[in-house]
C-alpha atoms as a PDB file:
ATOM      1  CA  UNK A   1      13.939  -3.250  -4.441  1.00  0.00           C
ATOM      2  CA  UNK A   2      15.153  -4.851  -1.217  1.00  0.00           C
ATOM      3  CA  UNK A   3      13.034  -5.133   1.529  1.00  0.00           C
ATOM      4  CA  UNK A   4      14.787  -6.074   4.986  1.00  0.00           C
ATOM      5  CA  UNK A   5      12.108  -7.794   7.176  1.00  0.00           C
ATOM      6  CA  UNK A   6      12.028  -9.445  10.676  1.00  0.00           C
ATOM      7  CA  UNK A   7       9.381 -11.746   9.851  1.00  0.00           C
ATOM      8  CA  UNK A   8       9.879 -14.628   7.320  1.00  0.00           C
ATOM      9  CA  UNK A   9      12.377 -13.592   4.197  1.00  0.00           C
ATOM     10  CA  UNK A  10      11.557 -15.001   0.394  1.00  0.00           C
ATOM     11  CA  UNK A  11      14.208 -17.921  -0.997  1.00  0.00           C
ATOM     12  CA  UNK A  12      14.842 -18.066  -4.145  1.00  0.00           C
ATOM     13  CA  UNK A  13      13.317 -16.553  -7.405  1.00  0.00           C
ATOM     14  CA  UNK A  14       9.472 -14.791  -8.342  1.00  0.00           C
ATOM     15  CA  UNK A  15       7.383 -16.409 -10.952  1.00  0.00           C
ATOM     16  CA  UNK A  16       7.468 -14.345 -13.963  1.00  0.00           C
ATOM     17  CA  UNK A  17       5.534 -11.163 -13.169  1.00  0.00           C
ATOM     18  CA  UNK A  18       5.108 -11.226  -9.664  1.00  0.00           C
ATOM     19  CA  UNK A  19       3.168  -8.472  -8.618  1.00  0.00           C
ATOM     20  CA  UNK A  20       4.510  -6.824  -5.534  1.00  0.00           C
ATOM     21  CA  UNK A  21       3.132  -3.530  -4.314  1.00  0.00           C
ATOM     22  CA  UNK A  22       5.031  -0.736  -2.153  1.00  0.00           C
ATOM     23  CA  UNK A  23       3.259   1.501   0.067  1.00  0.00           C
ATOM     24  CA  UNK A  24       4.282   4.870   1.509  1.00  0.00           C
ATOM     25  CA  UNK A  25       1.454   6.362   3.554  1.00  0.00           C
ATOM     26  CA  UNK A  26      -2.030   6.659   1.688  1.00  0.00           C
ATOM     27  CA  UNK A  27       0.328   6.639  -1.840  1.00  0.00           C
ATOM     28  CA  UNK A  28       0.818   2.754  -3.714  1.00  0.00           C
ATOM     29  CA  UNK A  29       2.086   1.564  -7.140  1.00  0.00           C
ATOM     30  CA  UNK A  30       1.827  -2.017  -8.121  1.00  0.00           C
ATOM     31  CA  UNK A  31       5.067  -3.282  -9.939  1.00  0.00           C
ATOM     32  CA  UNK A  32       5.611  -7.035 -11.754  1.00  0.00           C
ATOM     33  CA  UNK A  33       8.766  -8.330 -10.774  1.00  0.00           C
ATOM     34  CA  UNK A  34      10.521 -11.818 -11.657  1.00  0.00           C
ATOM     35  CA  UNK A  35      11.642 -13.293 -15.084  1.00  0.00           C
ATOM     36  CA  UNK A  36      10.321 -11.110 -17.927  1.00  0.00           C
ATOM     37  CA  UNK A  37      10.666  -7.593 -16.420  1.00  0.00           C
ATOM     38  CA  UNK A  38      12.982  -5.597 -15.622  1.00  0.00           C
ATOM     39  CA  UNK A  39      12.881  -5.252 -12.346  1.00  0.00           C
ATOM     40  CA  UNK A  40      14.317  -7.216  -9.393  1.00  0.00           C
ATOM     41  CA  UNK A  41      12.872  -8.067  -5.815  1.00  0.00           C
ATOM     42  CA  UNK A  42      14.607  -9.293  -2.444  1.00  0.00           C
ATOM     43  CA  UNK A  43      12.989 -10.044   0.343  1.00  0.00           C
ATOM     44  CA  UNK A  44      15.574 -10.925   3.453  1.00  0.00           C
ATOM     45  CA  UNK A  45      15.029 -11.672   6.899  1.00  0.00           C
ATOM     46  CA  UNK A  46      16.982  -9.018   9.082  1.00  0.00           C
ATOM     47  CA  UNK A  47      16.805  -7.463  13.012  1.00  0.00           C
ATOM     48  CA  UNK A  48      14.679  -4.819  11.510  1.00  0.00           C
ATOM     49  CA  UNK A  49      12.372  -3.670   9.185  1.00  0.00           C
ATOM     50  CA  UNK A  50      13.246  -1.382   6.545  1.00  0.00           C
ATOM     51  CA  UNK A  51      12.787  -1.089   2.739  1.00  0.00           C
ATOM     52  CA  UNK A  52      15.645   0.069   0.075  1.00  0.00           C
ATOM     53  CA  UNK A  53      13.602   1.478  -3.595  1.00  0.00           C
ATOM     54  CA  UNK A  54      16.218   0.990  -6.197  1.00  0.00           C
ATOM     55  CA  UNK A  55      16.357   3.049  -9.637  1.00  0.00           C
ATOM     56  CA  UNK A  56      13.986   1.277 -11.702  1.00  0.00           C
ATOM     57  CA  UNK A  57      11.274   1.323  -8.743  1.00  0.00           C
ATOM     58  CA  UNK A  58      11.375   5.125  -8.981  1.00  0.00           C
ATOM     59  CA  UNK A  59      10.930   6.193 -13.043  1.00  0.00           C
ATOM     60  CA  UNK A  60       7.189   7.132 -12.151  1.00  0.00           C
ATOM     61  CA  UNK A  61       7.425   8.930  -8.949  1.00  0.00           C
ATOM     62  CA  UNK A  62       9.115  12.087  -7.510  1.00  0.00           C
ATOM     63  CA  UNK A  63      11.661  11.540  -4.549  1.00  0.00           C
ATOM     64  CA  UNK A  64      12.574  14.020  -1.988  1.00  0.00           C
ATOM     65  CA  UNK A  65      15.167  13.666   0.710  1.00  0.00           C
ATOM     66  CA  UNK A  66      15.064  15.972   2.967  1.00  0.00           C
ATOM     67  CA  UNK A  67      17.819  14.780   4.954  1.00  0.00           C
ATOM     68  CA  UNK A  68      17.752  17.862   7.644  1.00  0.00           C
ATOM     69  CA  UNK A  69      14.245  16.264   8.922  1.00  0.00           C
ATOM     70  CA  UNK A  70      15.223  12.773   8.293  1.00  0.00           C
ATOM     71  CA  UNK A  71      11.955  12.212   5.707  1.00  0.00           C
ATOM     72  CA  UNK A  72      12.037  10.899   2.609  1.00  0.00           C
ATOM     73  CA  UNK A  73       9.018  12.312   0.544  1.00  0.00           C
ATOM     74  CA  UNK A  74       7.157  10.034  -2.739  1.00  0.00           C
ATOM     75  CA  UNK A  75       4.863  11.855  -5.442  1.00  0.00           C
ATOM     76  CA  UNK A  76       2.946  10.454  -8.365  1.00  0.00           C
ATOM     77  CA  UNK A  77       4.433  12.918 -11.926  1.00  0.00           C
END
């Protein structure tokens, strides 16, 4: 997951299993990130805010792109 942000950016690694939690409306999932998972985290300091969800991040939810409407939709299976 890399998450562009215009306030202060993260240097450097997580401690091993970092929680980090991404929100999307009233729906949030908790992931560990860092040494000892398998899943990676950026956070980088940018002109805007904005968030990109790769692969791994999305085994346990449904994505829809409705691209017509410019939405993206999330969904727990």
């Amino acid at each position: 997951m890399v998450v562009t942000t215009t306030g202060i950016g993260h240097e450097g690694t997580y401690a091993p299993r970092t929680p980090a939690t991404l929100s999307v409306g009233t729906w949030s999932h908790t992931y560990e990130v860092g040494p000892g998972t398998p899943l990676r985290l950026s956070v980088v300091r940018g002109d805007h805010n904005g968030i990109v969800v790769g692969l791994a991040y999305q085994q346990d939810i449904d994505v829809y792109y409705d691209f017509s409407s410019n939405r993206i939709g999330l969904a727990n299976r």
